[in-house]
Protein backbone atom coordinates (compact mmCIF):
# COMPACT_ATOMS: atom_id res chain seq x y z
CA UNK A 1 -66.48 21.28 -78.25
CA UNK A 2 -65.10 20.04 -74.74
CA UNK A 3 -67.23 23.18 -72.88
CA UNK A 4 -67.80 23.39 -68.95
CA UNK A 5 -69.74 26.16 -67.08
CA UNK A 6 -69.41 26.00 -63.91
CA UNK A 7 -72.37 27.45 -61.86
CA UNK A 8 -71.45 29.19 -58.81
CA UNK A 9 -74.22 28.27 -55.86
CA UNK A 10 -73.91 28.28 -51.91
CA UNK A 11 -77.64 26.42 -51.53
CA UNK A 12 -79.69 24.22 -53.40
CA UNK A 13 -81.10 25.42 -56.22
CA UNK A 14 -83.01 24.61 -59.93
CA UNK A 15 -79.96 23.96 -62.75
CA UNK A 16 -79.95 23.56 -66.27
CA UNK A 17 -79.96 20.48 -67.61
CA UNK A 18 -77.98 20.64 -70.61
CA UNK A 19 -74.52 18.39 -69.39
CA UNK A 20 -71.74 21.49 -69.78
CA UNK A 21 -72.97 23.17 -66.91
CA UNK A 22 -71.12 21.85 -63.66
CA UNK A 23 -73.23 23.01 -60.49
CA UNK A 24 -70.38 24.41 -57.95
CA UNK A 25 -71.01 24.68 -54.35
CA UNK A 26 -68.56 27.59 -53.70
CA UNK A 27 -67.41 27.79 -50.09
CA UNK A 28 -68.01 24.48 -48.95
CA UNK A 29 -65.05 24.47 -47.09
CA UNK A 30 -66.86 23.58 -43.24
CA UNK A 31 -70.13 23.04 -44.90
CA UNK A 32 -72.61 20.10 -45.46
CA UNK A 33 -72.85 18.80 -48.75
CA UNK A 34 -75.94 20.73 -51.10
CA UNK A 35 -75.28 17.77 -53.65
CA UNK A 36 -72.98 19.95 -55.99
CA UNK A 37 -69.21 19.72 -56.75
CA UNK A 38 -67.86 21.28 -53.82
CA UNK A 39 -65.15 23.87 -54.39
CA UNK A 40 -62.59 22.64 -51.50
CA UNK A 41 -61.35 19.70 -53.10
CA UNK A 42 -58.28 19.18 -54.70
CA UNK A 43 -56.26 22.84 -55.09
CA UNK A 44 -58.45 25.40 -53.61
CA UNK A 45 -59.51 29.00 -52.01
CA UNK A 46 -62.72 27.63 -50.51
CA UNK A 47 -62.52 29.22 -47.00
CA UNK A 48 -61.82 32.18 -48.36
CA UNK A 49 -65.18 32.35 -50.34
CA UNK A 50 -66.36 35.43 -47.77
CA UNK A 51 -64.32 37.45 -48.96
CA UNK A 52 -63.91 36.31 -52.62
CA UNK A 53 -67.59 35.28 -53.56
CA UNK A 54 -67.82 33.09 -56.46
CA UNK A 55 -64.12 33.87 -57.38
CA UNK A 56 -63.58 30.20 -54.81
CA UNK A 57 -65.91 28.86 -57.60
CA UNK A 58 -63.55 30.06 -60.54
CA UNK A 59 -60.33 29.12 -58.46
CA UNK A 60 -60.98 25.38 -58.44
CA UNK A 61 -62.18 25.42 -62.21
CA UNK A 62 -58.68 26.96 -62.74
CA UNK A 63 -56.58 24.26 -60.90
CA UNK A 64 -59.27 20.93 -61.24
CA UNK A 65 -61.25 21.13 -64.52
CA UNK A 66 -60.44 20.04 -67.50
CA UNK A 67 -61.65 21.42 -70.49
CA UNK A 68 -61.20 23.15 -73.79
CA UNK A 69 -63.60 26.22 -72.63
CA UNK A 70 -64.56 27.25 -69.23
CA UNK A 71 -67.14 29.31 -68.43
CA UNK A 72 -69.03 30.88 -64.64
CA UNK A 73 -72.53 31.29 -64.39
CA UNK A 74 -74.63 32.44 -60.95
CA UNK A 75 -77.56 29.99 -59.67
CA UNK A 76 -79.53 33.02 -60.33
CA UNK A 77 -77.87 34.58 -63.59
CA UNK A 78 -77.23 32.86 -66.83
CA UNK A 79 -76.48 33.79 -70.41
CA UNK A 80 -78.88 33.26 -73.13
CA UNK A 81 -79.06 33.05 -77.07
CA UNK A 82 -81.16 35.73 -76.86
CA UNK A 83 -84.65 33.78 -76.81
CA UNK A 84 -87.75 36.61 -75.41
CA UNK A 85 -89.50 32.69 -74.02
CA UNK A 86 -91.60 33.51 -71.07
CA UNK A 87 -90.15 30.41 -69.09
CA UNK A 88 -86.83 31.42 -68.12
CA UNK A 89 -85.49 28.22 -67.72
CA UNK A 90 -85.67 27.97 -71.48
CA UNK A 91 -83.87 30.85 -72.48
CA UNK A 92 -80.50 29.75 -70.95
CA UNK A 93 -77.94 28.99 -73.85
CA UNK A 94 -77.72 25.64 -74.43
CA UNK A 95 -74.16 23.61 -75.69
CA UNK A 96 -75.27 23.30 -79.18
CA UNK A 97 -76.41 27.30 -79.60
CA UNK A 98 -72.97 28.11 -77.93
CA UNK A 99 -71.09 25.94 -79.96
CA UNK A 100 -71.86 28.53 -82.33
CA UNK A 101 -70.75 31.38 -80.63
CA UNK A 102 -67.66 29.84 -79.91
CA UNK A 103 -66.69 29.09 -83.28
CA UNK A 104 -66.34 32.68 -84.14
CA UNK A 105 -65.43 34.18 -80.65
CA UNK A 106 -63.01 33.04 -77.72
CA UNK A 107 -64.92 35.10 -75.43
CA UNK A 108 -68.11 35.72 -73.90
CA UNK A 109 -69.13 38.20 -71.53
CA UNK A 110 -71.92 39.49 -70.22
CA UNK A 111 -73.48 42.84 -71.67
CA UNK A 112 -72.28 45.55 -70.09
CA UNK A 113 -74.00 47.79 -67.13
CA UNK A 114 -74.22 51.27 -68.12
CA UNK A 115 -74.34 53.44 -64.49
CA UNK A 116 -75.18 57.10 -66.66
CA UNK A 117 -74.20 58.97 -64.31
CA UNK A 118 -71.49 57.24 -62.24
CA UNK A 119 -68.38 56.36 -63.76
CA UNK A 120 -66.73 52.57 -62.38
CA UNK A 121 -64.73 54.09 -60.18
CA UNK A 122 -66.66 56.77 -58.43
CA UNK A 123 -69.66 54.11 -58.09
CA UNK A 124 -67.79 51.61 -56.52
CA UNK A 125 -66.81 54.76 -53.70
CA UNK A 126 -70.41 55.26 -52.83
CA UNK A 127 -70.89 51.77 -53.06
CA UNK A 128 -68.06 50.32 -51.08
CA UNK A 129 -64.59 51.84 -49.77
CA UNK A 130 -62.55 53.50 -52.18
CA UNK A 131 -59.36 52.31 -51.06
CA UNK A 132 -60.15 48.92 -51.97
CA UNK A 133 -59.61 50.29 -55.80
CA UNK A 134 -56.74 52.59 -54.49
CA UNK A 135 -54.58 49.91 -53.29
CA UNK A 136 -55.71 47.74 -56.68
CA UNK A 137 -54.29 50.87 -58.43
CA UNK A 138 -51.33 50.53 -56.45
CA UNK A 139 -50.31 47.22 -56.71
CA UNK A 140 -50.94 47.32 -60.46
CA UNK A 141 -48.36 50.37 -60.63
CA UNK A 142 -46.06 48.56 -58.98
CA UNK A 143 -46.45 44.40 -60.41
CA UNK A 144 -47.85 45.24 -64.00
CA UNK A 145 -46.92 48.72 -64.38
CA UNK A 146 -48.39 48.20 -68.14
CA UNK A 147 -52.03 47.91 -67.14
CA UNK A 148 -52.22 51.43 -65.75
CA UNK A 149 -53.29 53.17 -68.71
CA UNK A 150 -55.99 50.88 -69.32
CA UNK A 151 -56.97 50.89 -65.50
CA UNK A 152 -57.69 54.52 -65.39
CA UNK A 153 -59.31 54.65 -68.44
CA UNK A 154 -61.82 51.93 -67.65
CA UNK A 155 -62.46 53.68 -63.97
CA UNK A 156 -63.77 56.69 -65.71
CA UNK A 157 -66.25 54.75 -67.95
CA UNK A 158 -69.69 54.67 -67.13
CA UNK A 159 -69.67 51.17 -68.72
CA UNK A 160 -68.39 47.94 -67.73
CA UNK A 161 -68.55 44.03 -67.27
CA UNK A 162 -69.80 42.75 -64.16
CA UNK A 163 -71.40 39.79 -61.94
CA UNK A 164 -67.39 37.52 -62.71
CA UNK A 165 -69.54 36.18 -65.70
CA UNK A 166 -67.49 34.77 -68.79
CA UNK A 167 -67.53 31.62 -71.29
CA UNK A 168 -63.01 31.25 -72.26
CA UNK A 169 -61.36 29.12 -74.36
CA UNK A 170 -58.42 27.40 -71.81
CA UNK A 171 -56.32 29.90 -73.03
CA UNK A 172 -57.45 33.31 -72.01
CA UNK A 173 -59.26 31.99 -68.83
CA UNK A 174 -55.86 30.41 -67.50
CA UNK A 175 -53.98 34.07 -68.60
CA UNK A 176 -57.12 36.02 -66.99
CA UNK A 177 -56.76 33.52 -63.39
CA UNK A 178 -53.24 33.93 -63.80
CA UNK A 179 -53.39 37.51 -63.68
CA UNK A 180 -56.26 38.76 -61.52
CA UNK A 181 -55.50 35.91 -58.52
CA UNK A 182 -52.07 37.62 -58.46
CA UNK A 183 -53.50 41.15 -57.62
CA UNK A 184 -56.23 40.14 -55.52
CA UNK A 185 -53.44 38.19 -53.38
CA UNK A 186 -51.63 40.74 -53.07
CA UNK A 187 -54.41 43.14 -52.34
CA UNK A 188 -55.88 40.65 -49.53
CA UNK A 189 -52.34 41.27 -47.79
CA UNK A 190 -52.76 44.63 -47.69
CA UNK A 191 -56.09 46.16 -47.21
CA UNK A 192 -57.45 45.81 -43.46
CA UNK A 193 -60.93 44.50 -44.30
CA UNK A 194 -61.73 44.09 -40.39
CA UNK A 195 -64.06 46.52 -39.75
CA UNK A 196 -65.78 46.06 -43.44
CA UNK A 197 -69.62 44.89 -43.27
CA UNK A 198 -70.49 41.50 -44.26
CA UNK A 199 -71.71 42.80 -47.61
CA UNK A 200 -68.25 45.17 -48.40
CA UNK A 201 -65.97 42.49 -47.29
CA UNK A 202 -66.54 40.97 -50.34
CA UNK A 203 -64.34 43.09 -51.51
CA UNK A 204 -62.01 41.11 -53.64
CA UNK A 205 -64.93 39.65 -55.98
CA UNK A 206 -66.31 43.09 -56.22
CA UNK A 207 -62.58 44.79 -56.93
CA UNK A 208 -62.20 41.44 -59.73
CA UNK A 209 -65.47 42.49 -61.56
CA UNK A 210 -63.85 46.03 -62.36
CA UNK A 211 -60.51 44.71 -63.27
CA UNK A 212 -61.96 42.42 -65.98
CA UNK A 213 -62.26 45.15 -68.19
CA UNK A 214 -58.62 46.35 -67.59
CA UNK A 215 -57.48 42.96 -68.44
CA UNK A 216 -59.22 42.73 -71.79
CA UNK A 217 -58.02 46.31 -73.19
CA UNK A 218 -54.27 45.70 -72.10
CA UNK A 219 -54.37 42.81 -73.71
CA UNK A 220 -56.83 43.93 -76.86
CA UNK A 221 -58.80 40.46 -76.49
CA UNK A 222 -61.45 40.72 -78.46
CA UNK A 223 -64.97 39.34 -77.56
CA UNK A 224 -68.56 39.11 -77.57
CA UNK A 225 -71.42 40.67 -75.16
CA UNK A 226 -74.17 38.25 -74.47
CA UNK A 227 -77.59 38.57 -73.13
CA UNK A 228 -78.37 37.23 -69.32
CA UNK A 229 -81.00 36.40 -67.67
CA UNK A 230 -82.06 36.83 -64.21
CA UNK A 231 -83.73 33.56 -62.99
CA UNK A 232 -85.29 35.91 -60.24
CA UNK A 233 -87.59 38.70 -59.97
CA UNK A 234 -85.35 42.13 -59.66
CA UNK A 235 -87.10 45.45 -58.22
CA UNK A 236 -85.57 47.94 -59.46
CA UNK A 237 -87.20 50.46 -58.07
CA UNK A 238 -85.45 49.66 -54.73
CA UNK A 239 -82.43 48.93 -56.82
CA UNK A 240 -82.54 52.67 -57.70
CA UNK A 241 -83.26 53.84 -54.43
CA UNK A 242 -80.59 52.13 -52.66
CA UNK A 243 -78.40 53.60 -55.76
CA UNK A 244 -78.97 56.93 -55.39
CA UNK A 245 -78.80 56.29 -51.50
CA UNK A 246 -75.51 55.56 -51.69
CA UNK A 247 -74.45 58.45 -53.68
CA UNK A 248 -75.90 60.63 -51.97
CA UNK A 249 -75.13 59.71 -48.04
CA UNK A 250 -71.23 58.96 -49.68
């Protein structure tokens, strides 16, 4: 199988070294070279990587890279087969153990976070700005007026896909760039994003990780969760304090 992942990083970092995984140096647009592909060549977003996080990465894959099955990985975050090894490095998937997955699924995903007691929408609120999911809502209503039903069901789940994280055949990942560049677009031309901190205006990478979802019940594609792993240590105690933080000071 012709597979490339391409693995969204702003600094140098460790990366696997099975050959479908395409290091990405997502908004190198004004930067120095970190050794990776950099995302501002050919047809590209790259300066706009502030605001669109590793979506520049995904972008470029869309218009430059050929191949039969495109996938995004984080520097940090990578899907596995599943393997409990104690060396992280290890557990990331390799070609040949995806090849597998691929021949009875067109795509991958990441396993879903489960919030308990937030539902997508109403954590992205405390999280970030509501609007930004307002005007989504909006522009939806008003370009794919079909989606709707599938948008406000998936904003009351508790459940959902996250971290921009998929492995496509060509197919669905040039229907799902085709569809979720249009909105976010649209949405950049409309939301007023000036007076957002660093961290919310990243807005249109966060609003794309809840529209994934959307996407793949409108459209009833079918595909599989996979296990990730972080290749850094994660506190979640603070995690959950800075959760429950934000719900509560929203």
């Amino acid at each position: 199988m012709d597979i490339k992942i391409i693995v969204a990083a702003h600094k140098p970092y460790r990366m696997p070294e099975d050959e479908m995984y395409l290091p990405v140096h997502v908004g190198a647009e004004g930067k120095e070279s970190i050794g990776f592909q950099p995302d501002n060549e050919g047809e590209n977003i790259s300066s706009k990587n502030p605001n669109y996080c590793e979506l520049t990465g995904m972008y470029w894959a869309w218009k430059n890279l050929k191949a039969d099955y495109v996938g995004l990985a984080h520097y940090r975050r990578h899907f596995t087969a599943g393997s409990r090894c104690r060396d992280k490095w290890a557990r990331i998937i390799t070609k040949k153990e995806l090849e597998k997955k691929l021949s009875q699924h067109d795509v991958l995903l990441p396993k879903p976070r489960n919030y308990l007691i937030e539902s997508t929408y109403s954590h992205y609120a405390h999280a970030h700005h509501a609007v930004d999911l307002d005007t989504a809502r909006e522009i939806i209503e008003e370009m794919y007026p079909e989606y709707i039903p599938a948008f406000d069901s998936a904003m009351k789940l508790t459940v959902g896909h996250r971290f921009n994280m998929f492995i496509m055949k060509r197919e669905y990942f040039e229907r799902w760039c085709e569809w979720i560049f249009s909105v976010l677009f649209e949405l950049e031309n409309r939301l007023d994003i000036s007076s957002y901190s660093r961290n919310d205006a990243r807005v249109f990478g966060f609003v794309a990780e809840r529209l994934i979802d959307v996407w793949l019940m409108t459209n009833k594609v079918k595909y599989c969760d996979m296990p990730y792993v972080f290749m850094e240590k994660q506190n979640w105690l603070i995690k959950g304090y800075d959760f429950l933080k934000r719900k509560l000071k929203k």
